[in-house]
N, C-alpha and C. Protein backbone atom coordinates (compact mmCIF):
# COMPACT_ATOMS: atom_id res chain seq x y z
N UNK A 1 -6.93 34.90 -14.32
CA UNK A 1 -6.89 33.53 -13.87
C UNK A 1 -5.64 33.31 -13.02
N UNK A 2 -6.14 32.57 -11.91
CA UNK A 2 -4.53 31.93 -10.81
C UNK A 2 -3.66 30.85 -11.31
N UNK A 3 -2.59 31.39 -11.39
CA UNK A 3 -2.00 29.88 -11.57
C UNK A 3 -2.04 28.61 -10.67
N UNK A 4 -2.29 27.96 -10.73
CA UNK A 4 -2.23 26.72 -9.55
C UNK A 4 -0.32 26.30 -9.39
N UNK A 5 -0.24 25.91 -8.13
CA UNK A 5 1.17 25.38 -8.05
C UNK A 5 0.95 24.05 -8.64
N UNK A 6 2.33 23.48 -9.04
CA UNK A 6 2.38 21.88 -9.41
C UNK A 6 2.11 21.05 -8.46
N UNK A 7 1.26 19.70 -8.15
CA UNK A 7 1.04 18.68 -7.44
C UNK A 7 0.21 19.65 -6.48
N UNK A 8 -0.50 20.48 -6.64
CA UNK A 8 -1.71 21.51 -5.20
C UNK A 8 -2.78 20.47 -5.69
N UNK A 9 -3.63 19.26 -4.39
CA UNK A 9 -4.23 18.78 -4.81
C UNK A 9 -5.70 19.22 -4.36
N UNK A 10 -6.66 19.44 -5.43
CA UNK A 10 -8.05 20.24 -4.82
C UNK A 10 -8.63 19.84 -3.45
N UNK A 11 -8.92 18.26 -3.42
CA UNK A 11 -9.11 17.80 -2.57
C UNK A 11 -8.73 17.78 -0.95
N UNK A 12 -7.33 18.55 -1.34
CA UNK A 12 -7.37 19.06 0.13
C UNK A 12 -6.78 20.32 0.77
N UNK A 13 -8.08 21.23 0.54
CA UNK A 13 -7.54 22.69 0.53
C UNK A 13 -8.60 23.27 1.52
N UNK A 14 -7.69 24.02 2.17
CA UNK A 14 -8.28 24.87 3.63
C UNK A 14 -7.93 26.25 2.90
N UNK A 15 -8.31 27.18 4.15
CA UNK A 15 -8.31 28.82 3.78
C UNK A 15 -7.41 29.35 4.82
N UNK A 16 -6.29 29.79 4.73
CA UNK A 16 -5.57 30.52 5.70
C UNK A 16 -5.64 32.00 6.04
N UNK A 17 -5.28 32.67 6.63
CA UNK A 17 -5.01 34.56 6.72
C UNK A 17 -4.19 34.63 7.07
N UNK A 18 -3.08 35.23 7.09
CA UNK A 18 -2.23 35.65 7.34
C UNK A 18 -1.95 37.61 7.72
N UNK A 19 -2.19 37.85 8.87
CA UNK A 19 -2.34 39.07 9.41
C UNK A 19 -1.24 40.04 9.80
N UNK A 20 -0.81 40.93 9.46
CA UNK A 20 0.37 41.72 10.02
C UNK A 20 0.18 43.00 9.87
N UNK A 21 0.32 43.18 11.63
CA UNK A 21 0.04 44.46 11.98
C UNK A 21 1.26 45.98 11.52
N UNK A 22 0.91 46.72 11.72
CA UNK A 22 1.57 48.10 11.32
C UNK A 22 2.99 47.80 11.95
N UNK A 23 3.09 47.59 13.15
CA UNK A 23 4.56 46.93 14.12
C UNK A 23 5.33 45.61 13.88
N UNK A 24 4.46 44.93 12.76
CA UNK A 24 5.46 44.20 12.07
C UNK A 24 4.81 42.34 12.88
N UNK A 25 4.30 42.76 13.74
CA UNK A 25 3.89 41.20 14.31
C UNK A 25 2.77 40.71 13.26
N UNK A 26 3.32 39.56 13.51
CA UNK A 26 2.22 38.85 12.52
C UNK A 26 1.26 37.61 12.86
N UNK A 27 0.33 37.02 12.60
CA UNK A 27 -0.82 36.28 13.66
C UNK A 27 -1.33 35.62 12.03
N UNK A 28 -1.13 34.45 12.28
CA UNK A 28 -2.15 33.55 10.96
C UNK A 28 -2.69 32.68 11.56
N UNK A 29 -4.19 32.47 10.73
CA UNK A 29 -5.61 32.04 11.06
C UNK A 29 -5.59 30.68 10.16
N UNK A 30 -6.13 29.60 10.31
CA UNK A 30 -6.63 28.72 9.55
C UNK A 30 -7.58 28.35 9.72
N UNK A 31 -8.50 27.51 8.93
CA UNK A 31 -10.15 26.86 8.79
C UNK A 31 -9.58 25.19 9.10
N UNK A 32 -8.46 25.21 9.09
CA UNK A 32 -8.17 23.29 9.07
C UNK A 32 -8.53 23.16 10.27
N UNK A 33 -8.24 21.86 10.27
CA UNK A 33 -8.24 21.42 12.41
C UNK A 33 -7.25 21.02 13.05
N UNK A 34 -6.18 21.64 12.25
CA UNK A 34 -4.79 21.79 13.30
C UNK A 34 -4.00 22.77 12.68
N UNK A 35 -3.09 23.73 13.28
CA UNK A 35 -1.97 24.54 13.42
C UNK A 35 -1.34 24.24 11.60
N UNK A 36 -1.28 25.00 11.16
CA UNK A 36 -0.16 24.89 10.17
C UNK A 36 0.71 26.00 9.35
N UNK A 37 1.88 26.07 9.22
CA UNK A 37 3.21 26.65 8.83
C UNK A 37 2.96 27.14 7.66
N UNK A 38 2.39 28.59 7.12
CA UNK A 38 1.90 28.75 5.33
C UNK A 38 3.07 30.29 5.89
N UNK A 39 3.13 30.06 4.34
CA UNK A 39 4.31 31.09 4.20
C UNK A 39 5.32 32.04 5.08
N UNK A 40 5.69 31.19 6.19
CA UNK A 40 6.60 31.32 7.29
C UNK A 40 5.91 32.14 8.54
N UNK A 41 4.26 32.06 8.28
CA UNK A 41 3.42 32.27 9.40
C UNK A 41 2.77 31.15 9.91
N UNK A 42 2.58 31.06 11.63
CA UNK A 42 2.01 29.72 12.16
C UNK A 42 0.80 30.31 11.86
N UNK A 43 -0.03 29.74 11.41
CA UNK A 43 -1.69 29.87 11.74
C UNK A 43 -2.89 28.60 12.13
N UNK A 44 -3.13 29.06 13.28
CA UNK A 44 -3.65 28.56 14.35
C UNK A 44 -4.99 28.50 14.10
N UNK A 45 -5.67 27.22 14.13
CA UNK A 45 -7.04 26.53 13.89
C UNK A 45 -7.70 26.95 15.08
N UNK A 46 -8.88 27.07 14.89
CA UNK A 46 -10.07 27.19 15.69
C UNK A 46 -10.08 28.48 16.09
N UNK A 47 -8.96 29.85 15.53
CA UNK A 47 -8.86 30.75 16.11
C UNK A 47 -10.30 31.72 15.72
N UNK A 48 -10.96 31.41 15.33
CA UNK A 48 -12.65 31.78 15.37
C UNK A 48 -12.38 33.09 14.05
N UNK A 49 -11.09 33.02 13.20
CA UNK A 49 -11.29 34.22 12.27
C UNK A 49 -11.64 33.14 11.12
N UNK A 50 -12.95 34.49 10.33
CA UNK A 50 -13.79 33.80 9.15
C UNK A 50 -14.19 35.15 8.32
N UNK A 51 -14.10 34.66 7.20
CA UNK A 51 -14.35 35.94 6.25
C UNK A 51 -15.86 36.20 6.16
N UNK A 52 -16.57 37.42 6.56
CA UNK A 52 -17.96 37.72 6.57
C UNK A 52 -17.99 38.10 5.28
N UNK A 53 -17.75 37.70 3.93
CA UNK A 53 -18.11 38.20 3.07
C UNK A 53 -17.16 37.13 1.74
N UNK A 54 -17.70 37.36 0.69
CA UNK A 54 -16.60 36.61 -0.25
C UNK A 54 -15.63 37.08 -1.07
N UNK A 55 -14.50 35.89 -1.51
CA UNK A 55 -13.50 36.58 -1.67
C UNK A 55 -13.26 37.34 -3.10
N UNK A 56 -14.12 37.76 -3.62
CA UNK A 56 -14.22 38.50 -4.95
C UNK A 56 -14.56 40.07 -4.03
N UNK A 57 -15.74 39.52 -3.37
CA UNK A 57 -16.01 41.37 -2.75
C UNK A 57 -14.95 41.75 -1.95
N UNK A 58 -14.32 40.95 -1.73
CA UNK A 58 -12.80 41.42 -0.79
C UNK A 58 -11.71 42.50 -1.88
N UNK A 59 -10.93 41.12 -2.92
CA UNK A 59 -10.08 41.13 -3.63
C UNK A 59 -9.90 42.53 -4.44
N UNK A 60 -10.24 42.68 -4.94
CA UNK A 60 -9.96 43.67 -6.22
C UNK A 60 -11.30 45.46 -5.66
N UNK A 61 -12.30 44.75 -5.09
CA UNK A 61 -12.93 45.50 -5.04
C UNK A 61 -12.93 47.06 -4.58
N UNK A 62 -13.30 48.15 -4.97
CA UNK A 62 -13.07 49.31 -4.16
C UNK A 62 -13.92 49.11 -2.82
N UNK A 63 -14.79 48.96 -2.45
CA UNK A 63 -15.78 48.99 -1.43
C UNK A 63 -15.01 48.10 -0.16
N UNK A 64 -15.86 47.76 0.77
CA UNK A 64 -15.20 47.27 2.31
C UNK A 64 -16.27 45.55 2.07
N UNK A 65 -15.75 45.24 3.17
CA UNK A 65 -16.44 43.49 3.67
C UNK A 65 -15.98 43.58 5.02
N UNK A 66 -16.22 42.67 5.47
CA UNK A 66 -15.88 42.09 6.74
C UNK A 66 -15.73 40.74 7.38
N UNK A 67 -14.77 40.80 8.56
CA UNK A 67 -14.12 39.23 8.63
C UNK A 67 -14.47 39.19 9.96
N UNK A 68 -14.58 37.95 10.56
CA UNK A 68 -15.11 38.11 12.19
C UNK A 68 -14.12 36.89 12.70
N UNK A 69 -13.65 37.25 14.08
CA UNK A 69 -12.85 36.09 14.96
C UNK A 69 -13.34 36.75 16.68
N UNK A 70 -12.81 35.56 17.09
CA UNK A 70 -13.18 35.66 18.52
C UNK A 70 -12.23 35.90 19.27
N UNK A 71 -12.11 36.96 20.52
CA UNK A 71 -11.24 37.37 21.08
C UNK A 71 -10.40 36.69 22.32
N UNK A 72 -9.00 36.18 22.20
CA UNK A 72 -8.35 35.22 22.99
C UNK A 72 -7.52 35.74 23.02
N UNK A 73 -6.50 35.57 24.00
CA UNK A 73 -5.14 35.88 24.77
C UNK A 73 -4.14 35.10 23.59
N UNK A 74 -4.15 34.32 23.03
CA UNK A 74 -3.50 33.65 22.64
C UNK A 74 -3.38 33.78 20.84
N UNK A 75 -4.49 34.54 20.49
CA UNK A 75 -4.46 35.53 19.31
C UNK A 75 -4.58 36.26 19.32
N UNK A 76 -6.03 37.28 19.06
CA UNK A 76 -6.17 38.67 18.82
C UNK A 76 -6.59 39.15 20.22
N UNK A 77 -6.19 39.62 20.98
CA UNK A 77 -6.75 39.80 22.47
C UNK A 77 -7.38 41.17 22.30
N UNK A 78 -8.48 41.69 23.58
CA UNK A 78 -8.84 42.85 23.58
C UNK A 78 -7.94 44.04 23.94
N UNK A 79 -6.76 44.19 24.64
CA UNK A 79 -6.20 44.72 25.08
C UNK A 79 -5.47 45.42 23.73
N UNK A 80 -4.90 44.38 23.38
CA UNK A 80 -4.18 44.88 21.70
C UNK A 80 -5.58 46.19 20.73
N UNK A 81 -6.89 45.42 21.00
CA UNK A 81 -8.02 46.32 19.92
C UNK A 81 -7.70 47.28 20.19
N UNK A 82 -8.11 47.31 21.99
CA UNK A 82 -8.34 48.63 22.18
C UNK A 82 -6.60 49.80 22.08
N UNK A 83 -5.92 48.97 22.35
CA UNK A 83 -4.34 49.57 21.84
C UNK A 83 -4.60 50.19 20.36
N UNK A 84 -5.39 49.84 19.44
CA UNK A 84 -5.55 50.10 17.88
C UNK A 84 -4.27 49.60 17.14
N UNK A 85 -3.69 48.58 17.73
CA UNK A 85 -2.79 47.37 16.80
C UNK A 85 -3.03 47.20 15.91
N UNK A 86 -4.27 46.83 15.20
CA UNK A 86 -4.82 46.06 13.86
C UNK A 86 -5.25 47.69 13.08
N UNK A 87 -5.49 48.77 13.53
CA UNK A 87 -6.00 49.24 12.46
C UNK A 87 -4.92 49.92 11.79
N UNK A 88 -5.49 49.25 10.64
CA UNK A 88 -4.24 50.03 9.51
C UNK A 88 -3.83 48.17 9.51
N UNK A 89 -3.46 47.90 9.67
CA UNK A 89 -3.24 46.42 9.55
C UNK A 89 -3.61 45.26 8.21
N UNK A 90 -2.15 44.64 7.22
CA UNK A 90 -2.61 43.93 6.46
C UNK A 90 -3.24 42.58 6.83
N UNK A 91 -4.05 42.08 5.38
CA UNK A 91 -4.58 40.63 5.50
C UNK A 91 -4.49 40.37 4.57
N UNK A 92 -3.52 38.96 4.69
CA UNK A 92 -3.52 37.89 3.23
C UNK A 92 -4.20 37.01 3.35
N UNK A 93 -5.35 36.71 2.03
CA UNK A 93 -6.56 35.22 1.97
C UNK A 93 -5.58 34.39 1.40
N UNK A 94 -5.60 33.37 1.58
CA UNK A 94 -4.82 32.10 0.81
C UNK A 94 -5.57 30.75 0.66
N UNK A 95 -5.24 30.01 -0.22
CA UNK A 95 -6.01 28.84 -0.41
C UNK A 95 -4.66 27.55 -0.02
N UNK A 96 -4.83 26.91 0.52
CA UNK A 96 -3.68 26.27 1.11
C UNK A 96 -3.81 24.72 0.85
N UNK A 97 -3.07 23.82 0.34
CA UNK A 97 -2.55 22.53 0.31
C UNK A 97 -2.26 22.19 1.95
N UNK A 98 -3.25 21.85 2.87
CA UNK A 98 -3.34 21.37 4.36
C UNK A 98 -1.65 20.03 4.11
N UNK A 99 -1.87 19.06 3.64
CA UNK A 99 -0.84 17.99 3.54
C UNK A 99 0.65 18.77 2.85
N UNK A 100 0.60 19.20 2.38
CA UNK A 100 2.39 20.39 1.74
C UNK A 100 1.84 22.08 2.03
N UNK A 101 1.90 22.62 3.10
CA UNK A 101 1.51 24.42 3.15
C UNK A 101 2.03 25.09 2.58
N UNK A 102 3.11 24.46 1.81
CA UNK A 102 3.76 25.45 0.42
C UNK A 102 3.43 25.33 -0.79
N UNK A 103 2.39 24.54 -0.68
CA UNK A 103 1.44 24.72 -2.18
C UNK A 103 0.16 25.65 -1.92
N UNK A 104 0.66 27.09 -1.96
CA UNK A 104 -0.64 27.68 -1.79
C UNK A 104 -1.32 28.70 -2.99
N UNK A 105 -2.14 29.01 -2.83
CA UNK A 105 -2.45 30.47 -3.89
C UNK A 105 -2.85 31.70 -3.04
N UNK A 106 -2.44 32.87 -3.64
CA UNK A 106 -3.06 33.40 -2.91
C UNK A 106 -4.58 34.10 -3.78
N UNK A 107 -5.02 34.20 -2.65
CA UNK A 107 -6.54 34.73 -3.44
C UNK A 107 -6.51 36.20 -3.01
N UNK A 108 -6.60 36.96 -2.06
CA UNK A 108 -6.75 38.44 -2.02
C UNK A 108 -5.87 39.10 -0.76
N UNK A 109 -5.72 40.74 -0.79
CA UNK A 109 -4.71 41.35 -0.03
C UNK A 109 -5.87 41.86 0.37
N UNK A 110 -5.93 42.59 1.71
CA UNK A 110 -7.10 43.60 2.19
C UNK A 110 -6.40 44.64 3.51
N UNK A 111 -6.90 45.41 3.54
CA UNK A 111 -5.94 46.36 4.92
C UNK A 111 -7.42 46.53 5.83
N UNK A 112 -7.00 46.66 6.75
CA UNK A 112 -8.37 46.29 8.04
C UNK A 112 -7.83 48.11 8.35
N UNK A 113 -9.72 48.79 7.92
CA UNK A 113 -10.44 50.52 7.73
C UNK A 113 -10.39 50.49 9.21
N UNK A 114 -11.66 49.83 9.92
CA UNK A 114 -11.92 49.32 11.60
C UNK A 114 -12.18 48.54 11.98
N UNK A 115 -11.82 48.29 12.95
CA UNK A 115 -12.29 46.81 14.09
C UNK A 115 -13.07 47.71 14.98
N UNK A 116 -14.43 46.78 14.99
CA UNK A 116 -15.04 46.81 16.88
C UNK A 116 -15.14 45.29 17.40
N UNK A 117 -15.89 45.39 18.34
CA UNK A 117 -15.58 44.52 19.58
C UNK A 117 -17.38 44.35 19.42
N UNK A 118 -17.85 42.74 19.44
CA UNK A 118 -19.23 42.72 19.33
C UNK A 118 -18.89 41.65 20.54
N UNK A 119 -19.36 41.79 21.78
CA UNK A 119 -19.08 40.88 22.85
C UNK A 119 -17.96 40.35 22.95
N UNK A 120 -17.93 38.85 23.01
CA UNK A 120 -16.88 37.94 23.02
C UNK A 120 -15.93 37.88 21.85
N UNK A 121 -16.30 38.71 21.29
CA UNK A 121 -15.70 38.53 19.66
C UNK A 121 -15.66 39.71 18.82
N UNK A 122 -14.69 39.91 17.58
CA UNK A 122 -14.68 41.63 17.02
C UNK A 122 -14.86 41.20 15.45
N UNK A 123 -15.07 42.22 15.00
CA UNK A 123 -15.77 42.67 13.59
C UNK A 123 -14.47 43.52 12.61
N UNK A 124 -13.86 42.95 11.96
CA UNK A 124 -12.86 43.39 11.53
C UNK A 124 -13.38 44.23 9.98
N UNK A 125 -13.20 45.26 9.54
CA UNK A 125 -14.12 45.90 8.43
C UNK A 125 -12.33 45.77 7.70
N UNK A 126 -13.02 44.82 6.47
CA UNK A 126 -11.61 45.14 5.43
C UNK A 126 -11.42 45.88 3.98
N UNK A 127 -10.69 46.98 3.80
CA UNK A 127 -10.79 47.69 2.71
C UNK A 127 -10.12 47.02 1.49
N UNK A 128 -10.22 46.66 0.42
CA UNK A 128 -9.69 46.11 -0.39
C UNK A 128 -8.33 46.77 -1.36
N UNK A 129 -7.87 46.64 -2.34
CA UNK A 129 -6.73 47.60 -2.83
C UNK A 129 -7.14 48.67 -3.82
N UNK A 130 -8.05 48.24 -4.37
CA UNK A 130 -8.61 49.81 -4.76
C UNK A 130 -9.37 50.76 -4.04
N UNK A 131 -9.42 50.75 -2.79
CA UNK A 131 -10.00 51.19 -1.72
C UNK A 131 -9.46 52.56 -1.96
N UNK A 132 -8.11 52.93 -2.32
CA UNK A 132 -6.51 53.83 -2.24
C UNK A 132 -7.50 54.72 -3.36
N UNK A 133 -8.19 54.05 -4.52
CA UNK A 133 -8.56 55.18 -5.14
C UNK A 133 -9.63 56.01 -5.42
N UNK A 134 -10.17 55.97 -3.74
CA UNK A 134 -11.59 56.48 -3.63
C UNK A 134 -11.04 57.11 -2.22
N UNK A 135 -9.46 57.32 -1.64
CA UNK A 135 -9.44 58.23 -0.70
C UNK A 135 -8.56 60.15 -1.67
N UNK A 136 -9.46 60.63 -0.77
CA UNK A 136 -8.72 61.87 -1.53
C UNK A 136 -7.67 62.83 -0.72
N UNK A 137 -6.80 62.66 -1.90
CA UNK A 137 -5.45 62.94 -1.64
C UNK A 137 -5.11 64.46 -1.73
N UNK A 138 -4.44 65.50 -0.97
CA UNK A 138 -3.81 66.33 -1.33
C UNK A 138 -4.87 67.66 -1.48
N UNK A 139 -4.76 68.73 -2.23
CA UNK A 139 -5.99 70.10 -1.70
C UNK A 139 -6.51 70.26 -2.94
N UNK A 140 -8.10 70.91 -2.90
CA UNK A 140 -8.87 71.30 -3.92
C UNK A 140 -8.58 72.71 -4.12
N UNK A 141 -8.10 72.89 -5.05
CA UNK A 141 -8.07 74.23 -6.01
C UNK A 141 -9.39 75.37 -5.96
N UNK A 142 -9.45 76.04 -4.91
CA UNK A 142 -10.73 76.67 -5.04
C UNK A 142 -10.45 78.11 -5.11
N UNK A 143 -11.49 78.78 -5.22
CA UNK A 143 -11.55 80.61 -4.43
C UNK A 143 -11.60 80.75 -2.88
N UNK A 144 -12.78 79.53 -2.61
CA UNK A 144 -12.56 79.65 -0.91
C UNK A 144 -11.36 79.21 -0.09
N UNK A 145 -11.16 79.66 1.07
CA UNK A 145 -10.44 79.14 1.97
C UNK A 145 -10.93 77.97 2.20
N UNK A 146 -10.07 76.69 2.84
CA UNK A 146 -10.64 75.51 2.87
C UNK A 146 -10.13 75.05 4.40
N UNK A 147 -9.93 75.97 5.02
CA UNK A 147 -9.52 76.45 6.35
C UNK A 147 -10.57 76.51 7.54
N UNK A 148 -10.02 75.75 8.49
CA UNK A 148 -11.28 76.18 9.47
C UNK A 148 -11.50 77.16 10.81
N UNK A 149 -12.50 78.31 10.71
CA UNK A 149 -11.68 79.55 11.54
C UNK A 149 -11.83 79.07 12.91
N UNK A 150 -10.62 79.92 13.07
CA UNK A 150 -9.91 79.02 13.70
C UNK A 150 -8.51 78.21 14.60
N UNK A 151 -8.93 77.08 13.10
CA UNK A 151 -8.13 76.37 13.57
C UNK A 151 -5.96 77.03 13.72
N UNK A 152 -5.03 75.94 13.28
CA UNK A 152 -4.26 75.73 13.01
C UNK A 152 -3.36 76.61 12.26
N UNK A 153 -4.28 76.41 10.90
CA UNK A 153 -3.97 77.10 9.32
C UNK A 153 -4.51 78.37 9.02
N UNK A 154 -5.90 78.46 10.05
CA UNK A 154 -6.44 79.91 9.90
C UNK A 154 -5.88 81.15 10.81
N UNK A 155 -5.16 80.34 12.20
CA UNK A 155 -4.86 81.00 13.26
C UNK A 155 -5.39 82.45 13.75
N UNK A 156 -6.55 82.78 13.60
CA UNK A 156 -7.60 83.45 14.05
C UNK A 156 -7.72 83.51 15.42
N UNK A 157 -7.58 84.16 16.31
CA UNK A 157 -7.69 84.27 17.50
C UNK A 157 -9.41 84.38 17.96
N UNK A 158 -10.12 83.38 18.15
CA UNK A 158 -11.26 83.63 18.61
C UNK A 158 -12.03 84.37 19.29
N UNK A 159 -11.24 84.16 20.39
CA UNK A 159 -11.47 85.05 21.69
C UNK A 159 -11.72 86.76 21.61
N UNK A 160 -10.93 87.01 20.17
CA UNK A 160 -10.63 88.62 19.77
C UNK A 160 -12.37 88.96 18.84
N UNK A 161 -13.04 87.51 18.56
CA UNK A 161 -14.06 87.88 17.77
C UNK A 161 -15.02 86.85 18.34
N UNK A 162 -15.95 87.15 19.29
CA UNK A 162 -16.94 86.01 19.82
C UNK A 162 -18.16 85.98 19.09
N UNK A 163 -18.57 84.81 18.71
CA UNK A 163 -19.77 84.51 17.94
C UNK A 163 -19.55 84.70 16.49
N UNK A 164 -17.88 84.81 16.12
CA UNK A 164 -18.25 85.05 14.52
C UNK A 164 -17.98 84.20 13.52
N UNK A 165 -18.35 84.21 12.85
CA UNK A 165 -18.25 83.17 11.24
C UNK A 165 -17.65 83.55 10.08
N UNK A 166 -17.27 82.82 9.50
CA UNK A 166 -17.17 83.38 7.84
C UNK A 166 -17.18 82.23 6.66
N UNK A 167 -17.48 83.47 6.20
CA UNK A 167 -18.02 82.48 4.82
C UNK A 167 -16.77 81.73 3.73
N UNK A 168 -15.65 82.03 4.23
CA UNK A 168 -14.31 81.55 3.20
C UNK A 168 -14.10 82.46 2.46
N UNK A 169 -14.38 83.71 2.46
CA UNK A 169 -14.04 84.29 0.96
C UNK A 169 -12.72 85.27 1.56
N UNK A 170 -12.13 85.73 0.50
CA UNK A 170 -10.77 86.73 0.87
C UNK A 170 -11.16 87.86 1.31
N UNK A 171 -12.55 88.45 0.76
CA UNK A 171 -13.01 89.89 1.37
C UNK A 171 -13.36 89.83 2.49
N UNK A 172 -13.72 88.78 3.56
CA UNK A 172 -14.23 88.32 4.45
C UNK A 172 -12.71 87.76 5.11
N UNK A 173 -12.22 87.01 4.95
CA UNK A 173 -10.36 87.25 5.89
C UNK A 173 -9.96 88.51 5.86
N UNK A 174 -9.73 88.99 4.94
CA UNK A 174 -8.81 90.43 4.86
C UNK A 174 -9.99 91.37 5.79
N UNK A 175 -11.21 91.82 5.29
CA UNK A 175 -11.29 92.87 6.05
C UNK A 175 -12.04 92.74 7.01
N UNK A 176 -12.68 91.33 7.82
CA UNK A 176 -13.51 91.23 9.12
C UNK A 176 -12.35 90.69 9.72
N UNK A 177 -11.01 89.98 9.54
CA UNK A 177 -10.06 89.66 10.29
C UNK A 177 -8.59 90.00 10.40
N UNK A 178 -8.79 90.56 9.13
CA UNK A 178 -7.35 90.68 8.71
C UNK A 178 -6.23 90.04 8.73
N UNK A 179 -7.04 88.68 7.94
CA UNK A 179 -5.62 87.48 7.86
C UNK A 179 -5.63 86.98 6.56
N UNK A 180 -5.45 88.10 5.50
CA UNK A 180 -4.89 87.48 4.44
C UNK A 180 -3.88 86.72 4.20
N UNK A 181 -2.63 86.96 5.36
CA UNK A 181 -1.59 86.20 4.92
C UNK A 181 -1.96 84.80 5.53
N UNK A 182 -2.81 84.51 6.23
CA UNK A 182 -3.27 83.07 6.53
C UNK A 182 -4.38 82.21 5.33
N UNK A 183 -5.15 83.07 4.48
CA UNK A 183 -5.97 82.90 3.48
C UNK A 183 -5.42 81.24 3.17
N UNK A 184 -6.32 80.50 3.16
CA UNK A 184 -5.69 79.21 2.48
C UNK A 184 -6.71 78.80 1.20
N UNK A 185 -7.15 80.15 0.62
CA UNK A 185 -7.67 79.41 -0.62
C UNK A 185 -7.23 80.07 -2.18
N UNK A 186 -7.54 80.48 -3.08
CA UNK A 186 -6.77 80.87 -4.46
C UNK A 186 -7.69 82.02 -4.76
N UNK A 187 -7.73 82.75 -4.42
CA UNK A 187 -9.13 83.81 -5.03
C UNK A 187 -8.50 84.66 -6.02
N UNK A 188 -7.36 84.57 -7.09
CA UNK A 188 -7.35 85.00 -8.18
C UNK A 188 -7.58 83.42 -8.98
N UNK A 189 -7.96 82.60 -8.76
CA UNK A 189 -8.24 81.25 -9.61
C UNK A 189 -9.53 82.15 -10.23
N UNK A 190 -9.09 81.78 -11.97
CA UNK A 190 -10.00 81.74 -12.68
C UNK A 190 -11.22 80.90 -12.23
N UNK A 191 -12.28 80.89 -12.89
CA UNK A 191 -13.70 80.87 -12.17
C UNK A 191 -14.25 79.75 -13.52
N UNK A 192 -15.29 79.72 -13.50
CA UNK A 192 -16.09 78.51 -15.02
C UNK A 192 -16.62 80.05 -15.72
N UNK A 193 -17.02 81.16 -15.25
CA UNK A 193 -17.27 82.14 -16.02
C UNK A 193 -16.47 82.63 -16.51
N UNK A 194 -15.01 82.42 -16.39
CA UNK A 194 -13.95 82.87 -17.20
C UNK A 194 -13.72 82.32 -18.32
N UNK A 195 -14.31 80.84 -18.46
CA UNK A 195 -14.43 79.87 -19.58
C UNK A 195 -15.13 80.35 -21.04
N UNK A 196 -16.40 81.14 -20.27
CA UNK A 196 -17.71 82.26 -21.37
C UNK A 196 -16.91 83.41 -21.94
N UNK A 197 -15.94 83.81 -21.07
CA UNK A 197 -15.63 85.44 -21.69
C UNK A 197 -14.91 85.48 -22.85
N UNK A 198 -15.14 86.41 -24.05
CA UNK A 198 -14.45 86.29 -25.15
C UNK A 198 -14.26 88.21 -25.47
N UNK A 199 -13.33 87.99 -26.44
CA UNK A 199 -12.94 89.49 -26.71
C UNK A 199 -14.37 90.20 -27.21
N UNK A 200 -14.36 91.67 -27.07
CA UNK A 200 -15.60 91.98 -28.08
C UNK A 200 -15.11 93.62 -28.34
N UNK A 201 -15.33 93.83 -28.96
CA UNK A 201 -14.58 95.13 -30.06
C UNK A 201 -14.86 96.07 -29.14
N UNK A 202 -13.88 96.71 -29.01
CA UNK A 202 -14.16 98.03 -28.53
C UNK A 202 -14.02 97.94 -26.75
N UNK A 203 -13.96 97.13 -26.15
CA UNK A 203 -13.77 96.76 -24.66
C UNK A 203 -12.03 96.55 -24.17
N UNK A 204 -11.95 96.28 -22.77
CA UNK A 204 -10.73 96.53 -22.68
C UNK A 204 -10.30 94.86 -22.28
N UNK A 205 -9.65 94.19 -23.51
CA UNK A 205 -9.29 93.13 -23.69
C UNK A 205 -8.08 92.86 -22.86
N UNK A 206 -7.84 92.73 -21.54
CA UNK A 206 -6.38 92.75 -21.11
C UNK A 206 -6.96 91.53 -19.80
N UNK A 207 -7.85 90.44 -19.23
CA UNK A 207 -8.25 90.05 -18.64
C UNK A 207 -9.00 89.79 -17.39
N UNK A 208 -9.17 91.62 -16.96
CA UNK A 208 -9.41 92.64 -15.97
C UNK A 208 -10.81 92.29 -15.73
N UNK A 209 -11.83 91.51 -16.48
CA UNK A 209 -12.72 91.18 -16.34
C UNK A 209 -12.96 89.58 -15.41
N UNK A 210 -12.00 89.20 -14.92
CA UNK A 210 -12.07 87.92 -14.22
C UNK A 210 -13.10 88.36 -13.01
């Protein structure tokens, strides 16, 4: 539950945004019908930004929504889109006291995934804050290389092998290329069949069976 501020009267409450890009500029939106001062951002009426979605599927949610405004010189211009200003870019929802703008709540945080451009006007796609725990972070623990030949990490000289492939495995770097020391995957990682193996009398119990 939100706390409400003291004296925030229901009766007269608009929806603000408050937008700030990766470079630190910041651009706020209102639904009122004039300009007003919410948390030391101007946000400017009629600027055609509106939340395509509601603010529960925004807020908390892992999944995306979307917000739509119309493109002007005097807010979000095209020049800036196509610059990619906004992406990566926060958004604060707020519920605002229009007569005191410092009686506000806020209702949700969202970071803008992509913007396109639908004519006169753009499509802002907003990821919410659990969005963070459905991106994956950091490398999977495998046998294969997770390398692409190649690239960068595989540094494979192509040109030395035309038309060829591989399947990720170490027997396949080492002896069709001979770049084990580029190998980017674990091929002494125990396996799920290492999970089954148990001692049995008379065998050679030392782990040689991986």
């Amino acid at each position: 539950m939100r706390a409400l501020p003291e004296g925030l009267d229901l009766a007269r409450l608009c929806h603000a945004w408050i937008l700030t890009r990766v470079d630190g500029v910041k651009l706020g939106f209102t639904d009122h019908d004039r300009d007003l001062v919410v948390d030391g951002a101007t946000c400017r009426a009629g600027g055609g930004w509106s939340p395509g979605a509601s603010d529960t599927a925004v807020g908390y949610a892992p999944g995306q929504a979307a917000a739509l405004g119309v493109l002007d010189d005097a807010g979000i211009s095209e020049d800036d889109l196509a610059a990619g200003l906004y992406d990566g870019a926060k958004v604060l929802a707020l519920r605002v006291d229009w007569s005191a703008p410092s009686r506000l709540v806020r209702l949700w945080t969202a970071t803008i995934a992509a913007v396109s451009r639908e004519g006169a006007a753009f499509k802002a796609t907003l990821a919410g804050p659990l969005a963070d725990l459905e991106r994956v972070a950091g490398r999977t623990f495998t046998r294969l290389c997770d390398a692409r030949l190649g690239d960068a990490r595989c540094g494979v000289d192509l040109s030395g092998h035309p038309g060829a492939t591989c399947d990720k495995r170490w027997t396949t770097c080492t002896r069709a290329f001979g770049n084990g020391v580029n190998f980017r995957g674990f091929p002494t990682a125990p396996g799920e069949d290492f999970l089954t193996l148990y001692p049995v009398e008379g065998e050679r119990n030392d782990g040689g069976r991986r």
